[in-house]
PDB file of N, CA and C in Angstrom:
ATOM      1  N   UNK A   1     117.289 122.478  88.449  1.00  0.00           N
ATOM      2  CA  UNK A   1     115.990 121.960  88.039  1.00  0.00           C
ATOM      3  C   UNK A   1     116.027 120.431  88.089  1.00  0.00           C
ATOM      4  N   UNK A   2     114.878 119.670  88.904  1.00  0.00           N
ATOM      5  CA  UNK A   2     114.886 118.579  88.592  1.00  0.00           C
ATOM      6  C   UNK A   2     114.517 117.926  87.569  1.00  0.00           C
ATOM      7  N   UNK A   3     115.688 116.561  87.092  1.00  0.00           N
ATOM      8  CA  UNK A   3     115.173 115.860  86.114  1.00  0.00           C
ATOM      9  C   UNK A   3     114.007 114.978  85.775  1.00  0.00           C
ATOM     10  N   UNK A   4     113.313 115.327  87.012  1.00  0.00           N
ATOM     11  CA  UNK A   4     112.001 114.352  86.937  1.00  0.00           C
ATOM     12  C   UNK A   4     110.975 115.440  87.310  1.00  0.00           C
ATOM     13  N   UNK A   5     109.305 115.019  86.828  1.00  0.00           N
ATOM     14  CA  UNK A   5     108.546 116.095  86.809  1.00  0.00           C
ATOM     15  C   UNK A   5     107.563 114.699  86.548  1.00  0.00           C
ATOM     16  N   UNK A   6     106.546 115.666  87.889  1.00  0.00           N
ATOM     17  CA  UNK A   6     105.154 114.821  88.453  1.00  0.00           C
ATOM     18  C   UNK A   6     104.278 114.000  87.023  1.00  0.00           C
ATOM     19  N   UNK A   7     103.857 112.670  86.666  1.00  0.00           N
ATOM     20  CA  UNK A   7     103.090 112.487  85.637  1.00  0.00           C
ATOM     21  C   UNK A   7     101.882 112.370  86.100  1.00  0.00           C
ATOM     22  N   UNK A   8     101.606 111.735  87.664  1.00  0.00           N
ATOM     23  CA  UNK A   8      99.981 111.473  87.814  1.00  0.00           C
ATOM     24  C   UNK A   8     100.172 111.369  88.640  1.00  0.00           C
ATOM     25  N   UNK A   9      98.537 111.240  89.867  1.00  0.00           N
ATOM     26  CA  UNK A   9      98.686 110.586  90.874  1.00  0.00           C
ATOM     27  C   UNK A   9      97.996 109.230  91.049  1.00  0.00           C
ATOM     28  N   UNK A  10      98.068 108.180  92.052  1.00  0.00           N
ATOM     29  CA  UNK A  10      97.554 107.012  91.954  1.00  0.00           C
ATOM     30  C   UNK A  10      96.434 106.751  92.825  1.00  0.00           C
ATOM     31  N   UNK A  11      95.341 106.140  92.550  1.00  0.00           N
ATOM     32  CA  UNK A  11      94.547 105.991  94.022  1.00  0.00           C
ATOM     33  C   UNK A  11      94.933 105.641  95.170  1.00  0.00           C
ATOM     34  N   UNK A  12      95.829 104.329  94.960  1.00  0.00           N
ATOM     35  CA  UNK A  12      96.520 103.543  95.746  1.00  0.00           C
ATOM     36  C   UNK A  12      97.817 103.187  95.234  1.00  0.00           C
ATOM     37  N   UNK A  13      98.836 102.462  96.371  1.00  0.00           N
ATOM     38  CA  UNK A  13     100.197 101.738  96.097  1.00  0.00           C
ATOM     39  C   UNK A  13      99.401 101.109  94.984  1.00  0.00           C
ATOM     40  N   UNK A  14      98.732 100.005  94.828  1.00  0.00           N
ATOM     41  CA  UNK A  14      98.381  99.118  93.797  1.00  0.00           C
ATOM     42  C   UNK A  14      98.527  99.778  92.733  1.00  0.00           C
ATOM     43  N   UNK A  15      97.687 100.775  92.210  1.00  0.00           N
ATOM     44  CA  UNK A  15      97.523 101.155  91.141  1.00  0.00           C
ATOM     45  C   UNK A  15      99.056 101.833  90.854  1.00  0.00           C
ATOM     46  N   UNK A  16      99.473 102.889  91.790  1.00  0.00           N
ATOM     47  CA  UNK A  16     100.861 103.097  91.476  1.00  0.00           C
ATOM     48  C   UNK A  16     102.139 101.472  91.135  1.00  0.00           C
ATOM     49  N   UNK A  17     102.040 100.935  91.430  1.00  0.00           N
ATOM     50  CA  UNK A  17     102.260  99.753  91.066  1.00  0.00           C
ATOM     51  C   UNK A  17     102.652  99.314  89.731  1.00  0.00           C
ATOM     52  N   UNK A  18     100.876  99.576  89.289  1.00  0.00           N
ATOM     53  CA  UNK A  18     100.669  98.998  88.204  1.00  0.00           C
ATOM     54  C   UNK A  18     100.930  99.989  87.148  1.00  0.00           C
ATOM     55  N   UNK A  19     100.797 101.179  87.778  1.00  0.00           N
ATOM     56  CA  UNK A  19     101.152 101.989  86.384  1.00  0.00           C
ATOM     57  C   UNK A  19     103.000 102.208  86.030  1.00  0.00           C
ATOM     58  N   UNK A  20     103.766 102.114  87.466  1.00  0.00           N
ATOM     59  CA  UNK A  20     104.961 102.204  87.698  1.00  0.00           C
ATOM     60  C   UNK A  20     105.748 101.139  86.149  1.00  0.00           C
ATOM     61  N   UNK A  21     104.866  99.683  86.746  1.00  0.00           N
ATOM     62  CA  UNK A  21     105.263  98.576  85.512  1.00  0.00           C
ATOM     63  C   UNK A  21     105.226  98.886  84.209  1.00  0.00           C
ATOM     64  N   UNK A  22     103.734  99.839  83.846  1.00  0.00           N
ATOM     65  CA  UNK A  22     103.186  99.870  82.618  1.00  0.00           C
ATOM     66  C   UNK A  22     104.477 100.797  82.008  1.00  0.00           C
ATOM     67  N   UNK A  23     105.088 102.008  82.880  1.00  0.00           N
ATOM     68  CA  UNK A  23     105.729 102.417  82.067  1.00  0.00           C
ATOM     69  C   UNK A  23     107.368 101.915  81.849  1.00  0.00           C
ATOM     70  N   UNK A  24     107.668 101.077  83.193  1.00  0.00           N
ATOM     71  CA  UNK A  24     108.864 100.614  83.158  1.00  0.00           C
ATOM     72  C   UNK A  24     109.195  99.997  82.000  1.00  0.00           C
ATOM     73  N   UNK A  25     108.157  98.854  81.277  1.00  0.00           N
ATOM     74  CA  UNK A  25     107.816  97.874  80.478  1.00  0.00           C
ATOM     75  C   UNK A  25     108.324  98.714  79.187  1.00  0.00           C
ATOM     76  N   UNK A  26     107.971  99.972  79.171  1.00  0.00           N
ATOM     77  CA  UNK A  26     108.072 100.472  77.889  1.00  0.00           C
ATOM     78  C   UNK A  26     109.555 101.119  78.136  1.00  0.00           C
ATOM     79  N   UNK A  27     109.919 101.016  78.790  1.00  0.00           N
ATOM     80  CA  UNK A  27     111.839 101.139  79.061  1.00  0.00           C
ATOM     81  C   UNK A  27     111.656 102.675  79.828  1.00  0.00           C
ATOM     82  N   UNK A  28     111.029 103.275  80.394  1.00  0.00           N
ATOM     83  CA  UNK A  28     111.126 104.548  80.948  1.00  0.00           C
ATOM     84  C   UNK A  28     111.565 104.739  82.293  1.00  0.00           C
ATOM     85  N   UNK A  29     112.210 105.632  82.904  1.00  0.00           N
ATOM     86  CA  UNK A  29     112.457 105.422  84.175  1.00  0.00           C
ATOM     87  C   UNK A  29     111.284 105.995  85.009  1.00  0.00           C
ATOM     88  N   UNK A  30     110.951 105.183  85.613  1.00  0.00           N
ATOM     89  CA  UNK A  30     109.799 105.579  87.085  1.00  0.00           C
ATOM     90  C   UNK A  30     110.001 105.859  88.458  1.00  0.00           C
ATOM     91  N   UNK A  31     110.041 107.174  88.798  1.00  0.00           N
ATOM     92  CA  UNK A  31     109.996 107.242  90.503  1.00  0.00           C
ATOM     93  C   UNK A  31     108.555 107.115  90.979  1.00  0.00           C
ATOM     94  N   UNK A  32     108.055 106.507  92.227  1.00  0.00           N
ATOM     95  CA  UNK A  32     106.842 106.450  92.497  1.00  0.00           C
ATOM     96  C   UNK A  32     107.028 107.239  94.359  1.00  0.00           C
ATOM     97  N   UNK A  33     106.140 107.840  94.212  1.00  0.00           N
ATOM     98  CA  UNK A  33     106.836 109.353  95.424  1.00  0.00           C
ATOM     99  C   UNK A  33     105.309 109.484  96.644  1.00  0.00           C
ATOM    100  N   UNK A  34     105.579 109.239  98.172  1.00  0.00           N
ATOM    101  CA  UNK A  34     104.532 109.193  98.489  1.00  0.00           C
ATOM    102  C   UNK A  34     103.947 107.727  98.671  1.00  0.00           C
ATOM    103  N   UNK A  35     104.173 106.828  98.460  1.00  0.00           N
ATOM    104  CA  UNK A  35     103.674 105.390  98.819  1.00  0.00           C
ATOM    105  C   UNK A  35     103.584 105.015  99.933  1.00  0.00           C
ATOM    106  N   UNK A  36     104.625 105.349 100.570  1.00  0.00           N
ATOM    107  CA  UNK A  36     104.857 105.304 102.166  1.00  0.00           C
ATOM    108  C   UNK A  36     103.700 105.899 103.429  1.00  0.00           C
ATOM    109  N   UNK A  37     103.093 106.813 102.574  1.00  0.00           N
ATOM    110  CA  UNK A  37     101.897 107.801 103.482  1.00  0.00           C
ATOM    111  C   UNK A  37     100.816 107.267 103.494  1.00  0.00           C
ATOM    112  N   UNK A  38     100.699 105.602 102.914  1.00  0.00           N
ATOM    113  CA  UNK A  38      99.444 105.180 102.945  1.00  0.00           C
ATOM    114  C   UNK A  38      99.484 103.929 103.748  1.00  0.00           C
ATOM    115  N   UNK A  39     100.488 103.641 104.201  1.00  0.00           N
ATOM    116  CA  UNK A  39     100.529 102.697 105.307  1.00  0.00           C
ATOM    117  C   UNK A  39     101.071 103.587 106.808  1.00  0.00           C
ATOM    118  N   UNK A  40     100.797 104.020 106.662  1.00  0.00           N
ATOM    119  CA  UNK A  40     101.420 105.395 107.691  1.00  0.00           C
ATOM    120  C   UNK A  40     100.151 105.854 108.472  1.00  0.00           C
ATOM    121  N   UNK A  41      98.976 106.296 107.775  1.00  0.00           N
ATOM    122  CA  UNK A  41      97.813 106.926 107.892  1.00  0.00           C
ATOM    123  C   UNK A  41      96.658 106.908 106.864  1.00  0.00           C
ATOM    124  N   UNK A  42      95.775 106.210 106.735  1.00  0.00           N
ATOM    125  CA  UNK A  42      94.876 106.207 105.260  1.00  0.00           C
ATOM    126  C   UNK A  42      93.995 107.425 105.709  1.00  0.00           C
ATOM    127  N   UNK A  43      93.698 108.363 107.304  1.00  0.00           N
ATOM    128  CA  UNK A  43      93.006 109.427 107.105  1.00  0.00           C
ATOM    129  C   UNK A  43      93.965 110.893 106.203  1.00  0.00           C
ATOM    130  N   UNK A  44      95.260 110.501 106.149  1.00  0.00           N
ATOM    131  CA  UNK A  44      95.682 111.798 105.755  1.00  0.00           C
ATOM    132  C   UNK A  44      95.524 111.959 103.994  1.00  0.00           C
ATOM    133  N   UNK A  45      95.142 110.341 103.569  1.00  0.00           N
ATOM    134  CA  UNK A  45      95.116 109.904 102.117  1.00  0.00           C
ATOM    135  C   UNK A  45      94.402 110.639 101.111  1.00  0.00           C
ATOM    136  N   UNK A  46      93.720 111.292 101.574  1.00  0.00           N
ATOM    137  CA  UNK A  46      92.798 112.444 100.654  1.00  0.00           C
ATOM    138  C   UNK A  46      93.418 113.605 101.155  1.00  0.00           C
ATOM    139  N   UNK A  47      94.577 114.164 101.721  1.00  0.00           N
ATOM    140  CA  UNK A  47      95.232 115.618 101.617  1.00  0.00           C
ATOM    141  C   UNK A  47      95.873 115.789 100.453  1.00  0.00           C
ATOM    142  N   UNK A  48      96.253 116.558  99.815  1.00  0.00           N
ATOM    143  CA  UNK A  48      96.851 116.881  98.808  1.00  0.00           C
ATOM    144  C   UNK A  48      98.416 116.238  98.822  1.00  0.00           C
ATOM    145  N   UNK A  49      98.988 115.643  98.013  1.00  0.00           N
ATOM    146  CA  UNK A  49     100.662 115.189  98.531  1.00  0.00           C
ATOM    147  C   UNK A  49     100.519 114.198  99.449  1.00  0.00           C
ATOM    148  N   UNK A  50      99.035 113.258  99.552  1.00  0.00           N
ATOM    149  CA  UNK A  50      99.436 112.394 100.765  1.00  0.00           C
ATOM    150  C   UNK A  50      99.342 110.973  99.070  1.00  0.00           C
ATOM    151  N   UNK A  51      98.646 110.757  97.925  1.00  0.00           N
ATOM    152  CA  UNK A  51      98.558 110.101  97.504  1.00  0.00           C
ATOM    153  C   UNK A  51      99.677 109.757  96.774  1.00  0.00           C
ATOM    154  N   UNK A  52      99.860 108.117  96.661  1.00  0.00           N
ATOM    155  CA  UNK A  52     101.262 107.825  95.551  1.00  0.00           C
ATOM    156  C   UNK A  52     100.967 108.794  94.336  1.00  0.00           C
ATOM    157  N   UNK A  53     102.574 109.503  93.800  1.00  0.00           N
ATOM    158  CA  UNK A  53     102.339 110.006  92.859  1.00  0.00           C
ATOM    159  C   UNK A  53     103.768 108.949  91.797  1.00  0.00           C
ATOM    160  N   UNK A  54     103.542 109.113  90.059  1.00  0.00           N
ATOM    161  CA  UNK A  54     103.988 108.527  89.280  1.00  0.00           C
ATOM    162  C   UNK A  54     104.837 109.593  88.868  1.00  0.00           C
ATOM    163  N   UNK A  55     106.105 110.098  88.221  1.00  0.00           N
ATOM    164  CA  UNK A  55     107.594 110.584  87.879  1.00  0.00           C
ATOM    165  C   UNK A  55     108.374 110.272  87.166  1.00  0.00           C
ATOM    166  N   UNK A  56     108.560 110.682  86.209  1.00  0.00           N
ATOM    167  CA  UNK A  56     109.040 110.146  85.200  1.00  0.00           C
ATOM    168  C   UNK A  56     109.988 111.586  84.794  1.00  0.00           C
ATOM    169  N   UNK A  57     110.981 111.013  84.370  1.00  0.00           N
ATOM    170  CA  UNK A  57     111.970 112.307  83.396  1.00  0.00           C
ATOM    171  C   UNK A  57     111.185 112.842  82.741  1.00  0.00           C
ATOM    172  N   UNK A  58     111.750 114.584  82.642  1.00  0.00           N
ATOM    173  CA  UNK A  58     110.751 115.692  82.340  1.00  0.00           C
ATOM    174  C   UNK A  58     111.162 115.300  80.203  1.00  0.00           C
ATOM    175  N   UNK A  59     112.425 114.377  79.903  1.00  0.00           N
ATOM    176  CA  UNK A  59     112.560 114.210  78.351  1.00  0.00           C
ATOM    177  C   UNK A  59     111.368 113.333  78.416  1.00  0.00           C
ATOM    178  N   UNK A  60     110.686 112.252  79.169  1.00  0.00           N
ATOM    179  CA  UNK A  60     109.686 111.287  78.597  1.00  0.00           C
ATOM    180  C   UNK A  60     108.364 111.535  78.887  1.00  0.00           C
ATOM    181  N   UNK A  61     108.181 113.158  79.507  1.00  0.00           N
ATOM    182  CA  UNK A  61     106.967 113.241  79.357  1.00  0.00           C
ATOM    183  C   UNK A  61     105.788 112.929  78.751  1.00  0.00           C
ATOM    184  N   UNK A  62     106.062 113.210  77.636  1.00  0.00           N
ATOM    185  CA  UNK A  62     105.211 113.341  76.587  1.00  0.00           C
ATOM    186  C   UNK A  62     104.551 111.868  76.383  1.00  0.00           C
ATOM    187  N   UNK A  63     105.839 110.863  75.960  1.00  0.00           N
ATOM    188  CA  UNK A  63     105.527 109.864  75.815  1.00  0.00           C
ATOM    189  C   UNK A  63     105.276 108.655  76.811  1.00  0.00           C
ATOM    190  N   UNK A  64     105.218 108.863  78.572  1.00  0.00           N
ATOM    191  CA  UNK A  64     104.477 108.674  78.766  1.00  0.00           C
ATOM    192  C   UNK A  64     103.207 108.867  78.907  1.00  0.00           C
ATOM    193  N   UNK A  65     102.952 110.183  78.740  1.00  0.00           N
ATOM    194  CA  UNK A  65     101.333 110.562  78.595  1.00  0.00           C
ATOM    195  C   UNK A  65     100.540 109.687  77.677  1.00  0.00           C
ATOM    196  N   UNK A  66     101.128 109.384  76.431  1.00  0.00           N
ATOM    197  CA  UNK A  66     100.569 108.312  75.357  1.00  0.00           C
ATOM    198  C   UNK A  66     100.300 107.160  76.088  1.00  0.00           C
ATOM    199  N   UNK A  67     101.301 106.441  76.981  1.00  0.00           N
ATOM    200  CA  UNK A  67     101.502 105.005  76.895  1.00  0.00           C
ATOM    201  C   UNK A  67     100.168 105.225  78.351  1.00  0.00           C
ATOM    202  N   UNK A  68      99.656 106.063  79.054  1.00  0.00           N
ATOM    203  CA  UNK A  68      98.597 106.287  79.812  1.00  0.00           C
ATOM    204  C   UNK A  68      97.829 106.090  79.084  1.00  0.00           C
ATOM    205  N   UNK A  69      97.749 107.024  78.276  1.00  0.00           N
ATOM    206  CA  UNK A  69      96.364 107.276  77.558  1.00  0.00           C
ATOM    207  C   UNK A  69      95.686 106.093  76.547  1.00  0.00           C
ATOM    208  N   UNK A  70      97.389 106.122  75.841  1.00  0.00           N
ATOM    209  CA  UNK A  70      96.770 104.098  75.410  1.00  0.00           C
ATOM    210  C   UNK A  70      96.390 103.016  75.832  1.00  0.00           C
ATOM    211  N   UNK A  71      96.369 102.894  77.570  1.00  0.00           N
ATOM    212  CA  UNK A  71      96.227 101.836  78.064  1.00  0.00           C
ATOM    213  C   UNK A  71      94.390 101.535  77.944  1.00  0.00           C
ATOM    214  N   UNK A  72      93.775 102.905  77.871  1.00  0.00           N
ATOM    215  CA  UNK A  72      92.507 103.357  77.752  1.00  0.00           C
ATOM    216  C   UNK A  72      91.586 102.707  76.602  1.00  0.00           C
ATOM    217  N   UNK A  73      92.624 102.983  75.284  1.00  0.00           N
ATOM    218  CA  UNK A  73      91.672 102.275  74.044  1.00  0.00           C
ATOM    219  C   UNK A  73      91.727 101.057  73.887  1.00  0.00           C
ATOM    220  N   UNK A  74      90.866 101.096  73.438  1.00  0.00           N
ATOM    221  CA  UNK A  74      90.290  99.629  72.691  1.00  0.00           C
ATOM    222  C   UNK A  74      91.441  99.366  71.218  1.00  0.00           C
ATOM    223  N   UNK A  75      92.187  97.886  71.461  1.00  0.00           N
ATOM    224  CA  UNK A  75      92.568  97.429  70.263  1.00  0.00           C
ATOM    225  C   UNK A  75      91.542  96.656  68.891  1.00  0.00           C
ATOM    226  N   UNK A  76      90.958  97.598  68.274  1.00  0.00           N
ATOM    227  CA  UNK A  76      90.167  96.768  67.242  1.00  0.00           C
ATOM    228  C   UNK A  76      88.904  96.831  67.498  1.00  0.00           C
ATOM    229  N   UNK A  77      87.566  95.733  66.903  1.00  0.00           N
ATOM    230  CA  UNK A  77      86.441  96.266  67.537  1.00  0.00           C
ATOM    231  C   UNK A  77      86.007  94.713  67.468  1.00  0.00           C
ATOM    232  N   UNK A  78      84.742  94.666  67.848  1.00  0.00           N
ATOM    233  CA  UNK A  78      84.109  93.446  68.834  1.00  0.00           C
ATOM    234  C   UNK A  78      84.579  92.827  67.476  1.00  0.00           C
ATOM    235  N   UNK A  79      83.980  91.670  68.227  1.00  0.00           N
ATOM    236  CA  UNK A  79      84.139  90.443  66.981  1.00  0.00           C
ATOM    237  C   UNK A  79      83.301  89.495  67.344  1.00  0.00           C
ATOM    238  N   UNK A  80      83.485  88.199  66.564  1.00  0.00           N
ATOM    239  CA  UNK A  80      82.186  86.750  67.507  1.00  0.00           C
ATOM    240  C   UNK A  80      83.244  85.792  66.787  1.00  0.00           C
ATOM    241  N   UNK A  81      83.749  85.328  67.939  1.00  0.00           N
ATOM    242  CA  UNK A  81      84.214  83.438  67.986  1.00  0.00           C
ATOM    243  C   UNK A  81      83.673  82.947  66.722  1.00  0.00           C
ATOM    244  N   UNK A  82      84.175  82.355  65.715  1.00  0.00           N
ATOM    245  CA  UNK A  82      84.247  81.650  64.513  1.00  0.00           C
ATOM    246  C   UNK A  82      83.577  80.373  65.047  1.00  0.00           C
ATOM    247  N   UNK A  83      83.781  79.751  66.461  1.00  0.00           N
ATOM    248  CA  UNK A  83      83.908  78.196  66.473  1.00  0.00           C
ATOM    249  C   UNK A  83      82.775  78.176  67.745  1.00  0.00           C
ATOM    250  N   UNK A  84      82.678  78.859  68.765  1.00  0.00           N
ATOM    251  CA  UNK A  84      81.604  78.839  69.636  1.00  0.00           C
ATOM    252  C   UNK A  84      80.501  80.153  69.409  1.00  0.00           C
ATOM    253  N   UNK A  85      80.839  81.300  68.458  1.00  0.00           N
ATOM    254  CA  UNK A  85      79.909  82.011  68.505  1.00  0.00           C
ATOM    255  C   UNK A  85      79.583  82.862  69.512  1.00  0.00           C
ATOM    256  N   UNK A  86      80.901  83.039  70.620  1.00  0.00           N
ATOM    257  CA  UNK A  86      80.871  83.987  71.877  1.00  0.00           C
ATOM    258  C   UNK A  86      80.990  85.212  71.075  1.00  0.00           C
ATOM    259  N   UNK A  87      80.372  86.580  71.694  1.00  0.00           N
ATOM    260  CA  UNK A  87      81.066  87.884  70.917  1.00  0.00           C
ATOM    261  C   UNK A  87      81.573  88.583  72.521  1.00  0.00           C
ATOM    262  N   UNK A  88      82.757  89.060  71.806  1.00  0.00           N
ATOM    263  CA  UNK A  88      84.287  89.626  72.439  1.00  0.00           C
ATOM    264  C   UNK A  88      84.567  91.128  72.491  1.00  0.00           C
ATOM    265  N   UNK A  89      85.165  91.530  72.813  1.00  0.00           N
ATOM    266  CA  UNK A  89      85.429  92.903  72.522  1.00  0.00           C
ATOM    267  C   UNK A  89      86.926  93.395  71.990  1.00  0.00           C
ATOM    268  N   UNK A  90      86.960  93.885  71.727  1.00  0.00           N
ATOM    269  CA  UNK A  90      88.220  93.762  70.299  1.00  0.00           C
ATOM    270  C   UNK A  90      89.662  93.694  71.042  1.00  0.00           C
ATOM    271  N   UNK A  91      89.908  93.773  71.950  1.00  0.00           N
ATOM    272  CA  UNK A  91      91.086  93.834  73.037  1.00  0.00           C
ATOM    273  C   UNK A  91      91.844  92.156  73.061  1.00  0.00           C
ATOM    274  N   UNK A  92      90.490  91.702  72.898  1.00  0.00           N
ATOM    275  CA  UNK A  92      90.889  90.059  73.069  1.00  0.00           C
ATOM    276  C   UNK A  92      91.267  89.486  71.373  1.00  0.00           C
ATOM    277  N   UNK A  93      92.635  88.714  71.691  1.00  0.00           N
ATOM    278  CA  UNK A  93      92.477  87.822  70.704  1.00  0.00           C
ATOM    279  C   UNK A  93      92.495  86.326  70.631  1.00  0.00           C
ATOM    280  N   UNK A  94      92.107  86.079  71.857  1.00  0.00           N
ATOM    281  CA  UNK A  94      91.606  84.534  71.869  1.00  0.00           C
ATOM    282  C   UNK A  94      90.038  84.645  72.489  1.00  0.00           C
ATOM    283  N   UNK A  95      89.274  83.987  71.825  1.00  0.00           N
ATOM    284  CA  UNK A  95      88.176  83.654  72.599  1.00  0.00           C
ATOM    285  C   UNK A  95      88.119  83.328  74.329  1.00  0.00           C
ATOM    286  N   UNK A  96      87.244  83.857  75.141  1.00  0.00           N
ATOM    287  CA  UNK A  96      87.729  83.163  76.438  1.00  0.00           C
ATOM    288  C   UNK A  96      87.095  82.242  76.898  1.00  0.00           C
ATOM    289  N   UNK A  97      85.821  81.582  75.954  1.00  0.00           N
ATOM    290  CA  UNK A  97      84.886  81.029  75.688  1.00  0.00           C
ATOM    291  C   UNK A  97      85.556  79.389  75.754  1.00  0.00           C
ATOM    292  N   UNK A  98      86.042  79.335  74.305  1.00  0.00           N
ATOM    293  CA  UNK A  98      86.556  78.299  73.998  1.00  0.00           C
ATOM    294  C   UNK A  98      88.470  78.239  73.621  1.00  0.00           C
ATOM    295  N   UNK A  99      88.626  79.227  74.090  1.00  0.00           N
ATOM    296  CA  UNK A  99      90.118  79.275  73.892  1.00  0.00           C
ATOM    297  C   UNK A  99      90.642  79.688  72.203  1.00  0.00           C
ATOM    298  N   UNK A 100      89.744  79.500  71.404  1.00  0.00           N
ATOM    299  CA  UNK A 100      90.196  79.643  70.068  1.00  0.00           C
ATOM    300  C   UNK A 100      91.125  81.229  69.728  1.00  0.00           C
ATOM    301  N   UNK A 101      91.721  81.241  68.858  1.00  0.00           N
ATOM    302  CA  UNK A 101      92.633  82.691  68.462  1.00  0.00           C
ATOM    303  C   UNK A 101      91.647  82.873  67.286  1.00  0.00           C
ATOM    304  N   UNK A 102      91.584  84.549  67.436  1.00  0.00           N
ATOM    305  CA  UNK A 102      90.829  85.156  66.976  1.00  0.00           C
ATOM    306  C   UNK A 102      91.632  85.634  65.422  1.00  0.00           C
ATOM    307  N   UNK A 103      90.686  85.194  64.158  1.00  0.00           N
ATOM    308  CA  UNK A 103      91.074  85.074  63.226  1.00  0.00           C
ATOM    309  C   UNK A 103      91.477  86.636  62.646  1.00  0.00           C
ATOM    310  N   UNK A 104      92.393  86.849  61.576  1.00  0.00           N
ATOM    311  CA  UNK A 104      92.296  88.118  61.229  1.00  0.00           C
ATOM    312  C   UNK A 104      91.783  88.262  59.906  1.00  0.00           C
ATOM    313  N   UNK A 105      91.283  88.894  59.154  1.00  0.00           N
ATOM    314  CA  UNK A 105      90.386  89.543  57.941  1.00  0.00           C
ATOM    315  C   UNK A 105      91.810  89.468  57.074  1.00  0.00           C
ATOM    316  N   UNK A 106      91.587  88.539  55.754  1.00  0.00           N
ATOM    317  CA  UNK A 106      92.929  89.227  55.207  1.00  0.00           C
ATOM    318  C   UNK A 106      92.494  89.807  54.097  1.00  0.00           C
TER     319      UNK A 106
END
């Protein structure tokens, strides 16, 4: 049995890429399988098995599924710049307005 087992597939190298990092970052090991078939042929790119797919050990399943799924939410909720009065969306904690860091409620 292999130690690695399919997590997703990617639209593109890019996005496989980027998700490859997202989970490396969190210390996981990543195979990215299939990248090669898109500089090869972009008509075969919509067959099944022609798109980059993401791989990860069948122990970190789980928890990469989270670190996917978290990339999704929102940290916190809107807010408005203290000093220019821009409103933000809670992800940010500097204004991008005026550069200011976004205060916290104590």
């Amino acid at each position: 049995m292999s130690q690695f087992i399919q997590l997703t597939s990617a639209a593109d190298p890019v996005e496989a890429g980027f998700l490859r990092g997202l989970l490396e970052s969190a210390g996981l090991e990543v195979q990215v399988r299939s990248d090669m078939l898109w500089s090869v042929a972009v008509e075969i790119y919509y067959s099944d098995g022609a798109r980059p797919s993401i791989w990860v050990r069948r122990k970190d399943l789980l928890r990469a599924r989270g670190i996917l799924a978290s990339r999704h939410e929102k940290s916190g909720s809107s807010w408005v710049c203290g000093h220019c009065s821009e409103s933000l969306e809670g992800q940010f904690t500097a204004c991008w307005n005026c550069g200011r860091q976004r205060r916290c409620a104590s």
